[in-house]
N, C-alpha and C. Protein backbone atom coordinates (compact mmCIF):
# COMPACT_ATOMS: atom_id res chain seq x y z
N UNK A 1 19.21 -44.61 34.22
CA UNK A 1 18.99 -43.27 34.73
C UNK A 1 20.16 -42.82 35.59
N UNK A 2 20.59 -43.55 36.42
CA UNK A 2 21.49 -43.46 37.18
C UNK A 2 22.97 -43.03 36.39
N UNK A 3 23.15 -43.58 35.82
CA UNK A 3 24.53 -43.95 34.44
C UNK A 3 24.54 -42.32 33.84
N UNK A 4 23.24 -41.77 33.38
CA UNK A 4 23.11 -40.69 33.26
C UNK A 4 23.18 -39.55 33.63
N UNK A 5 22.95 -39.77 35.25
CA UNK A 5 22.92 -38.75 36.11
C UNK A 5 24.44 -38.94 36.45
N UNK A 6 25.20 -39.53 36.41
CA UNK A 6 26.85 -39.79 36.48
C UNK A 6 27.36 -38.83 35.58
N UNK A 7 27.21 -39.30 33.93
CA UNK A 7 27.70 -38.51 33.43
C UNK A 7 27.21 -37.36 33.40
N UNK A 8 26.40 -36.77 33.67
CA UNK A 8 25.75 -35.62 33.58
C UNK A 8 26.60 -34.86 34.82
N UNK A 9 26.59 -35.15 35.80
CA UNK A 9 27.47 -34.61 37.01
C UNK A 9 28.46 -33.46 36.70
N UNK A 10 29.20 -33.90 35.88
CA UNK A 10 30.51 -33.19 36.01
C UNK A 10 29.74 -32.01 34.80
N UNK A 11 29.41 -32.13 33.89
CA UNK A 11 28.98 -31.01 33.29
C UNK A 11 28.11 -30.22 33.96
N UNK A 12 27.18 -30.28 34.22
CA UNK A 12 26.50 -29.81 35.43
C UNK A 12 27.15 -28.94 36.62
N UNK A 13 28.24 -29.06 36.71
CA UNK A 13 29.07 -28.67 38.07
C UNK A 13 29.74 -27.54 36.85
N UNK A 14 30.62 -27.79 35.85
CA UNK A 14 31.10 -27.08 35.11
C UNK A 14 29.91 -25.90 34.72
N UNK A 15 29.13 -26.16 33.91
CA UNK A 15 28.30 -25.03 34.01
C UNK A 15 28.05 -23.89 35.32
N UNK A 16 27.60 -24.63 36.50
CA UNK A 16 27.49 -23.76 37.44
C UNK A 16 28.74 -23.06 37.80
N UNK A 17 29.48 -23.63 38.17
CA UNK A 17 30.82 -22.55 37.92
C UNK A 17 30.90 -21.57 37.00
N UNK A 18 31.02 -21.31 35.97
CA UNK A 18 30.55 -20.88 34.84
C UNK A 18 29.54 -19.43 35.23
N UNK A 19 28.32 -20.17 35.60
CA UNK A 19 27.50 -19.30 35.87
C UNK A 19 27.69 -18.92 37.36
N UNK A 20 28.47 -19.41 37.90
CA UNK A 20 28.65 -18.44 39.00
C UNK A 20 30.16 -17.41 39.28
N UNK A 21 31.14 -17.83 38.39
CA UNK A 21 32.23 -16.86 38.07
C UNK A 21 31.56 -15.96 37.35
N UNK A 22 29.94 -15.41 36.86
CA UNK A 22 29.84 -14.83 35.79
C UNK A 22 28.84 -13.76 36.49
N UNK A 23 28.48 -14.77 37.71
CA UNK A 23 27.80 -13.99 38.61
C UNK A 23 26.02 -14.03 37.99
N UNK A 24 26.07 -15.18 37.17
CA UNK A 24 24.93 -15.33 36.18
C UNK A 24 23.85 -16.35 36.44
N UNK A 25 23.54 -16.82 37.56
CA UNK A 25 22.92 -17.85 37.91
C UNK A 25 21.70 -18.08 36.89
N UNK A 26 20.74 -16.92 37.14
CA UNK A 26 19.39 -16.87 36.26
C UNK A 26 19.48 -17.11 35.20
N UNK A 27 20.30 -16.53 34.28
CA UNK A 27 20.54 -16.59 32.66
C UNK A 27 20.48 -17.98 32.76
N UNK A 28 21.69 -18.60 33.43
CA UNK A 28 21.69 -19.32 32.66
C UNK A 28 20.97 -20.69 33.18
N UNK A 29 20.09 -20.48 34.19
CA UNK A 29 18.81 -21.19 34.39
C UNK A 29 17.29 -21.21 32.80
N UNK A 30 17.58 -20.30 32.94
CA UNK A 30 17.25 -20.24 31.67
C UNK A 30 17.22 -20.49 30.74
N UNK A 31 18.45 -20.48 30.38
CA UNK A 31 19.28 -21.06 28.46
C UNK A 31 19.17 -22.65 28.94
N UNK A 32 19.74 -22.89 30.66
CA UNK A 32 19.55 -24.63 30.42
C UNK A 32 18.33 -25.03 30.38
N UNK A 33 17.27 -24.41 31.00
CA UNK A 33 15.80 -25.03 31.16
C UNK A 33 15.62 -24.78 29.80
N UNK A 34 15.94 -24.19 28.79
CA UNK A 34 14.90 -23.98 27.45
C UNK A 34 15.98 -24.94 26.55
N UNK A 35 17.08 -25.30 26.50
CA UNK A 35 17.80 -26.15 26.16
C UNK A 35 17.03 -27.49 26.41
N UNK A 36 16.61 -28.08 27.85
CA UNK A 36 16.41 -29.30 28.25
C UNK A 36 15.21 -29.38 27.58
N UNK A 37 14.24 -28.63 27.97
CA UNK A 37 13.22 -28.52 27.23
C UNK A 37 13.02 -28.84 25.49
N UNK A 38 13.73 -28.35 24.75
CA UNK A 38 13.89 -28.56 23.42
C UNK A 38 14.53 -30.09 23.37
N UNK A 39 15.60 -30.43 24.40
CA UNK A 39 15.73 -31.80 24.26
C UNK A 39 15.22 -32.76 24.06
N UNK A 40 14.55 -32.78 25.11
CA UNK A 40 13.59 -33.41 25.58
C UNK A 40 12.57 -33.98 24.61
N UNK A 41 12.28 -33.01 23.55
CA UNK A 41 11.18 -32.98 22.57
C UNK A 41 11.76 -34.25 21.85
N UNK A 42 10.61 -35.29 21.74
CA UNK A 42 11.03 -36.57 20.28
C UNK A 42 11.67 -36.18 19.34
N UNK A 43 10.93 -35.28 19.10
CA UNK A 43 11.75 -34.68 17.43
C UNK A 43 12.56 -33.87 17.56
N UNK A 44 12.87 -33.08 18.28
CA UNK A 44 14.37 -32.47 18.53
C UNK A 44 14.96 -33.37 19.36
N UNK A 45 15.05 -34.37 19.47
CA UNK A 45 15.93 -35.72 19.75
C UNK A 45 16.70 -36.14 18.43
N UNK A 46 15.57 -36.68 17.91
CA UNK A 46 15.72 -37.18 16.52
C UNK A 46 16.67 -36.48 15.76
N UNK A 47 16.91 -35.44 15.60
CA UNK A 47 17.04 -34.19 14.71
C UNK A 47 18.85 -34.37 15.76
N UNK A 48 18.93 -33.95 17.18
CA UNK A 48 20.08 -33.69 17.35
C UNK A 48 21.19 -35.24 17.58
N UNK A 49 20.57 -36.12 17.85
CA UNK A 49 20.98 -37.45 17.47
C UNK A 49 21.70 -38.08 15.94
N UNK A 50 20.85 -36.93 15.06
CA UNK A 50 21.34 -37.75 13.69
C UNK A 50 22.84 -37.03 13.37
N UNK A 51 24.02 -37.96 12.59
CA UNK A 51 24.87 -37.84 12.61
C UNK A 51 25.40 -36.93 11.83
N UNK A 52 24.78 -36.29 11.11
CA UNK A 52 24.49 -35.40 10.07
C UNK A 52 24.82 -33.98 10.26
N UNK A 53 24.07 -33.93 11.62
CA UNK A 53 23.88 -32.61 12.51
C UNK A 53 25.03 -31.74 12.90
N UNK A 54 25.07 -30.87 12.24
CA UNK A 54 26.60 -30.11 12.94
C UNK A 54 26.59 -29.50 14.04
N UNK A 55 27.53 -28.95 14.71
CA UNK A 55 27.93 -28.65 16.24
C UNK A 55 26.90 -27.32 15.83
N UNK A 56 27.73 -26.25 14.72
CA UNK A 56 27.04 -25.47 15.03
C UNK A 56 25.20 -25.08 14.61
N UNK A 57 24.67 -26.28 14.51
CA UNK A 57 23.43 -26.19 13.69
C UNK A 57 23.15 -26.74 15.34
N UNK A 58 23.39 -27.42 16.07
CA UNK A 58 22.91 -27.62 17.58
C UNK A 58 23.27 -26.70 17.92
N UNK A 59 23.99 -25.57 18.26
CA UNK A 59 23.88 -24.98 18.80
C UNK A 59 22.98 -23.78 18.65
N UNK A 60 22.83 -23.96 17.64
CA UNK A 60 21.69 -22.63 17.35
C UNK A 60 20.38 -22.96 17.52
N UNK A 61 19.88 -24.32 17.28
CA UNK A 61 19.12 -24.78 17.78
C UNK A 61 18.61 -24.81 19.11
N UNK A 62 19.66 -24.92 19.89
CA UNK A 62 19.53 -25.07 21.95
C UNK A 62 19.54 -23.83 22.22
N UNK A 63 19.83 -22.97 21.62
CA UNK A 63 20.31 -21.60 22.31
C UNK A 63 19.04 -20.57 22.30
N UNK A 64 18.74 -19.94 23.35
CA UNK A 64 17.57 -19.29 23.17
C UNK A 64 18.43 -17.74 23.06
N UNK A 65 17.10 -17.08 22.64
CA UNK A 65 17.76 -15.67 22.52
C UNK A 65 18.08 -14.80 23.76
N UNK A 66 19.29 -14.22 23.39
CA UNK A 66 20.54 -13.63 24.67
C UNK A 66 20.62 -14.78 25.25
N UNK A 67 21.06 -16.00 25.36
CA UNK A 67 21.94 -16.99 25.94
C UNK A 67 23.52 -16.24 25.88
N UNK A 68 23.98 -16.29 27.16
CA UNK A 68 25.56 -15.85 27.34
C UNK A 68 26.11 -16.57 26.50
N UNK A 69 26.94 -15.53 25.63
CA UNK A 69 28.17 -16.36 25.02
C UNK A 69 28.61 -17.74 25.18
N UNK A 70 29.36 -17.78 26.81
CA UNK A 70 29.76 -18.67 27.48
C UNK A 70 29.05 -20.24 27.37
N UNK A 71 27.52 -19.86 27.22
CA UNK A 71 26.73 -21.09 27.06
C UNK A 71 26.68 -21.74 25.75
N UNK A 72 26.67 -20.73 25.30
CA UNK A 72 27.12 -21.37 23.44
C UNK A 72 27.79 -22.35 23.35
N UNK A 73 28.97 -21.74 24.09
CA UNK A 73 30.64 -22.66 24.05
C UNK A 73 29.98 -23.97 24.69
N UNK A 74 29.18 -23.57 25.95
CA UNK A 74 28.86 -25.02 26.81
C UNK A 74 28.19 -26.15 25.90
N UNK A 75 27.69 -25.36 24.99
CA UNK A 75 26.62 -26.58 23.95
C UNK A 75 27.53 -26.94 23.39
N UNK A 76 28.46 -26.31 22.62
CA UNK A 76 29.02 -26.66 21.77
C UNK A 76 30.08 -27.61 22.29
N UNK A 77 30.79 -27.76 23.66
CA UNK A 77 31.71 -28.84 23.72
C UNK A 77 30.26 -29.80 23.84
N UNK A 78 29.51 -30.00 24.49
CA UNK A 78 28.23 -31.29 24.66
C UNK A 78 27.67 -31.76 23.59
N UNK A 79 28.03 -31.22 22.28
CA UNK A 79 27.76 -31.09 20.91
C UNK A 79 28.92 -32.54 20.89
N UNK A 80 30.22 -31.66 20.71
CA UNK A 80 31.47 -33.02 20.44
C UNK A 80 31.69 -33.62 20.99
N UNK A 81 31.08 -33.80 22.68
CA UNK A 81 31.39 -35.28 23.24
C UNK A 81 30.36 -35.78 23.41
N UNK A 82 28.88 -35.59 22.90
CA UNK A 82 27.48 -36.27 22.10
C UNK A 82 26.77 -36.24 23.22
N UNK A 83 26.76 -35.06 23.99
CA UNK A 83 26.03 -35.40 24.97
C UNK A 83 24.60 -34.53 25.28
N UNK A 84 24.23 -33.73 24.18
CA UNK A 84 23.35 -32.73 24.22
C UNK A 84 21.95 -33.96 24.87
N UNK A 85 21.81 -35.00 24.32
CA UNK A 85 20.49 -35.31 24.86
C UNK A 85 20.70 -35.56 26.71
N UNK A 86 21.99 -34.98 27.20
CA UNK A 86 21.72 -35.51 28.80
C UNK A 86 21.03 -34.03 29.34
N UNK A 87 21.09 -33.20 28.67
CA UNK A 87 20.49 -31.92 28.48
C UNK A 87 19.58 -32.10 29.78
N UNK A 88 18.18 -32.71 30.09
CA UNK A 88 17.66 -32.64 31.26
C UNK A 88 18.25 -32.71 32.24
N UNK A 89 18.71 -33.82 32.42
CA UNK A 89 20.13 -34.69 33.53
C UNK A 89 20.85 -33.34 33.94
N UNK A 90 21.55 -32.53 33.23
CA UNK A 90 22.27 -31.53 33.34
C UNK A 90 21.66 -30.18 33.77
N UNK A 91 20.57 -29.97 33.42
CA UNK A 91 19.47 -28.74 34.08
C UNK A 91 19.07 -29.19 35.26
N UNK A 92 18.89 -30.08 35.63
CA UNK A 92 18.25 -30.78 37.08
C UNK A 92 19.34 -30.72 38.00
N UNK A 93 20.24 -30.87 38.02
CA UNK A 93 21.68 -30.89 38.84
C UNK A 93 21.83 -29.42 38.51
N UNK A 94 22.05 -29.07 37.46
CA UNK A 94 22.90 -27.25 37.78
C UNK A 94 21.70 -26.54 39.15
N UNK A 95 20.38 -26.74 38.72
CA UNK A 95 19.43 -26.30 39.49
C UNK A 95 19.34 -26.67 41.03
N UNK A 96 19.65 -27.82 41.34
CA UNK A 96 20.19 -28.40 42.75
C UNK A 96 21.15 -27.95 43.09
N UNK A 97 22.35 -27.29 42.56
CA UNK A 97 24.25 -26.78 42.75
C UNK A 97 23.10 -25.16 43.36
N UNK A 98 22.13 -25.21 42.46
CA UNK A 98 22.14 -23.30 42.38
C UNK A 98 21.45 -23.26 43.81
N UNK A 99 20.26 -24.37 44.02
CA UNK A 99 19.50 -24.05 45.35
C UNK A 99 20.59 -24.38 46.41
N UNK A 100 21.38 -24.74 46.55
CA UNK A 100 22.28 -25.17 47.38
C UNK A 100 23.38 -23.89 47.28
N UNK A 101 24.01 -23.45 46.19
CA UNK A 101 24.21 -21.94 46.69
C UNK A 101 23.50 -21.16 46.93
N UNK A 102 22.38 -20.86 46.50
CA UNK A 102 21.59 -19.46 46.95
C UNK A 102 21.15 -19.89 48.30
N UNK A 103 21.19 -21.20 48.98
CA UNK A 103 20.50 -21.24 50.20
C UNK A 103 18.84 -21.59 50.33
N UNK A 104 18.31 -22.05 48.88
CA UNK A 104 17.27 -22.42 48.91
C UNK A 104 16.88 -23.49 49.31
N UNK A 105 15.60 -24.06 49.83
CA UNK A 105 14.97 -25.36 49.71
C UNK A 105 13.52 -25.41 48.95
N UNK A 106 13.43 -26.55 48.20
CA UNK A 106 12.02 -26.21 47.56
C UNK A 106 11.08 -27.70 48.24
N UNK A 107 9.88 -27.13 48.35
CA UNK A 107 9.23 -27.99 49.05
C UNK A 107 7.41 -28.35 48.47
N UNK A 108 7.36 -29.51 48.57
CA UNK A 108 5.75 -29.60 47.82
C UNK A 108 4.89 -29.83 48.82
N UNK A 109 3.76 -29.04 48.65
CA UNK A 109 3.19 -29.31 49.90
C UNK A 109 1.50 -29.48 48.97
N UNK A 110 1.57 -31.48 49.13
CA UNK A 110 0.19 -31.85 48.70
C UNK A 110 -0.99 -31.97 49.55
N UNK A 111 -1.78 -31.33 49.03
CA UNK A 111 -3.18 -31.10 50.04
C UNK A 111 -4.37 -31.78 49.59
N UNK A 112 -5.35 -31.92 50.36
CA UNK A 112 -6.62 -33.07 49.87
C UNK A 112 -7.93 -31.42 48.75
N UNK A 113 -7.18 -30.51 49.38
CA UNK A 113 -7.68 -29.51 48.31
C UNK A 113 -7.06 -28.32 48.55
N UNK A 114 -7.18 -27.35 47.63
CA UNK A 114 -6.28 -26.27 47.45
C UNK A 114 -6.39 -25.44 48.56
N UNK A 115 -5.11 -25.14 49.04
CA UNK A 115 -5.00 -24.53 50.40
C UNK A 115 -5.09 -23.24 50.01
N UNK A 116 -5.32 -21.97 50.97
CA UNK A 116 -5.19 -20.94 50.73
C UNK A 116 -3.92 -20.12 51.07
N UNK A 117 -4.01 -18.64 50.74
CA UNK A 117 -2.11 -18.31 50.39
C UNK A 117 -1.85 -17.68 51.97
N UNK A 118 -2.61 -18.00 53.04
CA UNK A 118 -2.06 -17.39 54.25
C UNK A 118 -1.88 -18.87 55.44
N UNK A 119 -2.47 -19.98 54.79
CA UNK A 119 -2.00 -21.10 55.31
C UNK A 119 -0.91 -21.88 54.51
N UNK A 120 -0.62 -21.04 53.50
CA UNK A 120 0.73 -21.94 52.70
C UNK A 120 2.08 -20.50 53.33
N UNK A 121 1.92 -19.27 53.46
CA UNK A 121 2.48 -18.61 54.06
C UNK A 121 3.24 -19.00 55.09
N UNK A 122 1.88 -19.55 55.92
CA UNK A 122 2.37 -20.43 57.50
C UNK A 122 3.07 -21.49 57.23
N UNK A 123 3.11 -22.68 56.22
CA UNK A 123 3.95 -23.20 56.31
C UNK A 123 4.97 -22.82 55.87
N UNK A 124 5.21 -21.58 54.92
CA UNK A 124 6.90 -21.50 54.49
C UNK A 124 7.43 -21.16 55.92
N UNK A 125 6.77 -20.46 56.55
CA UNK A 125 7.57 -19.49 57.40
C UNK A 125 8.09 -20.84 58.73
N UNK A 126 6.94 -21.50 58.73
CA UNK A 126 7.55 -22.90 60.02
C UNK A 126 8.21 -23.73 58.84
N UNK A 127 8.68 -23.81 58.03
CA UNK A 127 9.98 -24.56 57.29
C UNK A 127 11.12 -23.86 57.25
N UNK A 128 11.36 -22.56 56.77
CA UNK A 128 11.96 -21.74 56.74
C UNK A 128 12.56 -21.38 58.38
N UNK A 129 11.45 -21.61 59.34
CA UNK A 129 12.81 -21.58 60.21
C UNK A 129 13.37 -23.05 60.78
N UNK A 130 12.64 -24.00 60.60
CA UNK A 130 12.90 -25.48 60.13
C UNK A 130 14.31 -25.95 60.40
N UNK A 131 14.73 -24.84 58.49
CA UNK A 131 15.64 -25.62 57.53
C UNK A 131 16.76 -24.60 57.59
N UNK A 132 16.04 -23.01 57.99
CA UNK A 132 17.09 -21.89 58.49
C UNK A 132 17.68 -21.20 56.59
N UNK A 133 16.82 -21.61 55.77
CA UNK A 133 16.90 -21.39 54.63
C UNK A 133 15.91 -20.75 54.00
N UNK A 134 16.05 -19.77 52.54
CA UNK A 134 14.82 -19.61 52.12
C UNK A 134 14.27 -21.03 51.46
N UNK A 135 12.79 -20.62 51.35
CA UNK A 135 11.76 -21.65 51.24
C UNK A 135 11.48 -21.17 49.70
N UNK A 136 10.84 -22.29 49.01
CA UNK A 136 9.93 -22.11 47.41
C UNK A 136 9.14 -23.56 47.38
N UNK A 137 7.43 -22.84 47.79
CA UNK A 137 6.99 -23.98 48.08
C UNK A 137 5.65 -24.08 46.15
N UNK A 138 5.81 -25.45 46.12
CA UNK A 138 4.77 -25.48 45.19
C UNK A 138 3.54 -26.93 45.68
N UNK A 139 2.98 -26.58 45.01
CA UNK A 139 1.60 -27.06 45.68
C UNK A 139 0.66 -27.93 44.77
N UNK A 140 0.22 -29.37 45.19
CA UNK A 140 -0.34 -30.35 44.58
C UNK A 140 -1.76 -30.52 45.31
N UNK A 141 -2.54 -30.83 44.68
CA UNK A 141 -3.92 -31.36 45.66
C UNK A 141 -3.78 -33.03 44.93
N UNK A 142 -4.49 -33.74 45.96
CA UNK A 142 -4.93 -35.35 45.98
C UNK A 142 -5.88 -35.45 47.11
N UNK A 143 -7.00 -35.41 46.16
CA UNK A 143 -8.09 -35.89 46.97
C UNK A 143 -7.87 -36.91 47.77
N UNK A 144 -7.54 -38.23 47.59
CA UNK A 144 -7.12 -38.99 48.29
C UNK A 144 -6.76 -38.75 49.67
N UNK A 145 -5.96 -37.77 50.18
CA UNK A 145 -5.63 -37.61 51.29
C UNK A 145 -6.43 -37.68 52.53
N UNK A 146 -7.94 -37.35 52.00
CA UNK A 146 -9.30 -36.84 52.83
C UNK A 146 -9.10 -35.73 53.10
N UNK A 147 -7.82 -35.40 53.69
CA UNK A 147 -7.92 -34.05 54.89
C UNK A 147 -6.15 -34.06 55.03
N UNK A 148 -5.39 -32.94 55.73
CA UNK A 148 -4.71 -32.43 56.17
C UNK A 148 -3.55 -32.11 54.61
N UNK A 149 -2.54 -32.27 54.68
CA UNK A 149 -1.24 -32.16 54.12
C UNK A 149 -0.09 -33.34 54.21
N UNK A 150 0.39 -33.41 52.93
CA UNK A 150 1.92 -34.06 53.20
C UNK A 150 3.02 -32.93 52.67
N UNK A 151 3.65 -32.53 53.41
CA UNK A 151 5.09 -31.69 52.99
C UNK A 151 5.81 -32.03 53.06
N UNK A 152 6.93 -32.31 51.49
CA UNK A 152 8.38 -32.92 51.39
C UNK A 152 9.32 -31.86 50.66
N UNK A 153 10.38 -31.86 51.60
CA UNK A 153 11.16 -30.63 51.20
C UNK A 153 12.41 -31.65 51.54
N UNK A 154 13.35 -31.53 50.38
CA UNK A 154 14.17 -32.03 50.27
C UNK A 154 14.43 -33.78 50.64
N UNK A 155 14.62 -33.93 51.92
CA UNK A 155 14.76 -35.18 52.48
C UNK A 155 14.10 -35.49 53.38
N UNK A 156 13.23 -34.70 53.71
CA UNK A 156 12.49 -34.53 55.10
C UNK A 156 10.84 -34.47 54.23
N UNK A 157 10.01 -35.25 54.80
CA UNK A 157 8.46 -35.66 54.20
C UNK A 157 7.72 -35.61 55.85
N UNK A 158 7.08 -34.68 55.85
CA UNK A 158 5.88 -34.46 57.12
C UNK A 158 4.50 -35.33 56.43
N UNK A 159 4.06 -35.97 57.23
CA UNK A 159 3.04 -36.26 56.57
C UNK A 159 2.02 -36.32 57.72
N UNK A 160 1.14 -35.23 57.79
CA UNK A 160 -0.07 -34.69 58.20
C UNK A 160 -1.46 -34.67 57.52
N UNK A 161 -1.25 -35.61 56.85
CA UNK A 161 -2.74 -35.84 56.33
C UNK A 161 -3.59 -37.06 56.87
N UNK A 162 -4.91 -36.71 57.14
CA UNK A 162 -5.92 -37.71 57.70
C UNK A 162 -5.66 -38.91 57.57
N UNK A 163 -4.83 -39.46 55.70
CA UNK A 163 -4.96 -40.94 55.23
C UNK A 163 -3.64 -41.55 55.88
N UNK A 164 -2.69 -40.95 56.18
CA UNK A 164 -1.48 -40.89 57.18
C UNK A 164 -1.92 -41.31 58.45
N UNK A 165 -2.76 -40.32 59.14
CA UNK A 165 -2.55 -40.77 60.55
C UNK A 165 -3.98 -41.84 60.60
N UNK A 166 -4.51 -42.29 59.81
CA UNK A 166 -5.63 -43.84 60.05
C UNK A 166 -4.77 -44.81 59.63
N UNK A 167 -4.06 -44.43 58.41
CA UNK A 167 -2.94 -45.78 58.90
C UNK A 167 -1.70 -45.78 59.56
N UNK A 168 -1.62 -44.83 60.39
CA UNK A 168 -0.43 -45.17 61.67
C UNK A 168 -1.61 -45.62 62.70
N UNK A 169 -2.98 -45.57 62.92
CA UNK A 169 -3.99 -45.50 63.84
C UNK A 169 -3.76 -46.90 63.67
N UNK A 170 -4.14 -47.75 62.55
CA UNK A 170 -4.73 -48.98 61.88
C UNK A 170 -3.21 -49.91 62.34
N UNK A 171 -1.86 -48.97 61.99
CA UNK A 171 -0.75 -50.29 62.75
C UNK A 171 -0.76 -50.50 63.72
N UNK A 172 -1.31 -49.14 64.65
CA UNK A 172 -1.00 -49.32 65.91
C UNK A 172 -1.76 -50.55 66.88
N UNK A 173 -3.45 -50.48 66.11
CA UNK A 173 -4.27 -51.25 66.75
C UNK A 173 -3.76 -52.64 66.13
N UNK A 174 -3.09 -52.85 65.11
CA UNK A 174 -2.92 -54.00 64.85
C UNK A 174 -1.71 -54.85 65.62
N UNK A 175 -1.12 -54.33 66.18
CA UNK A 175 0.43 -54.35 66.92
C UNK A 175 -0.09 -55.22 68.12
């Protein structure tokens, strides 16, 4: 995985450039998420793996409709140096380059049940001034928790849930 996310790096960085000399961030969030996506698939594995496959029969394949020009070209060199299946690897990083220019942080905030939208409000707004960034929070339930929240946004994990603080309770008495 790692090996992957290596090579994937530098394409990844190339694209965003790309899409940001173009002033095109979204597009081409887009063309890569529906690219990775099709990757991803067994059988459009299969299919762009076999040796058979021409550059431009992948590319018409990956390319969703109105994909920028520019992205064409992008498939098409990842076409001749065989790298269309890092396709996820490469949407996951352009998407990290993009939240990191636009100034975003995205954050999950798992709850023991579905919170409502003026207590998930409250937390963007106490992250957001946190992190001094905009916020994009998405939201998991786990019963498990019993009660409260865990919120992990980026590198930073709050963990405010009931099953959290009985076992910081449970080391403490054990200490």
């Amino acid at each position: 995985m790692s090996q992957a996310l290596t090579l994937a790096r530098p394409y990844a960085r190339a694209a965003f450039m790309i899409a940001k000399d173009a002033g095109a961030f979204a597009p081409w969030s887009d063309a890569l998420g529906f690219a990775a996506r099709v990757a991803a698939d067994p059988q459009a594995a299969a299919v762009l793996g076999h040796p058979a496959l021409v550059r431009e029969q992948a590319v018409e394949l990956l390319s969703p409709d109105g994909a920028p020009a520019a992205f064409r070209d992008f498939l098409a060199l990842l076409a001749d140096n065989r790298r269309l299946a890092m396709l996820p690897e490469i949407a996951g990083l352009y998407e990290d380059l993009r939240d990191e220019a636009e100034q975003v942080v995205k954050a999950t905030v798992t709850s023991a049940t579905a919170l409502p939208a003026t207590e998930l409000d409250t937390i963007k707004a106490a992250l957001r001034k946190r992190f001094g960034r905009e916020v994009e929070i998405e939201t998991a339930v786990d019963e498990a928790l019993i009660g409260g929240a865990i919120i992990a946004a980026g590198d930073v994990v709050i963990d405010g849930s009931l099953r959290g603080k009985l076992s910081r309770l449970q080391s403490a008495l054990a200490s």
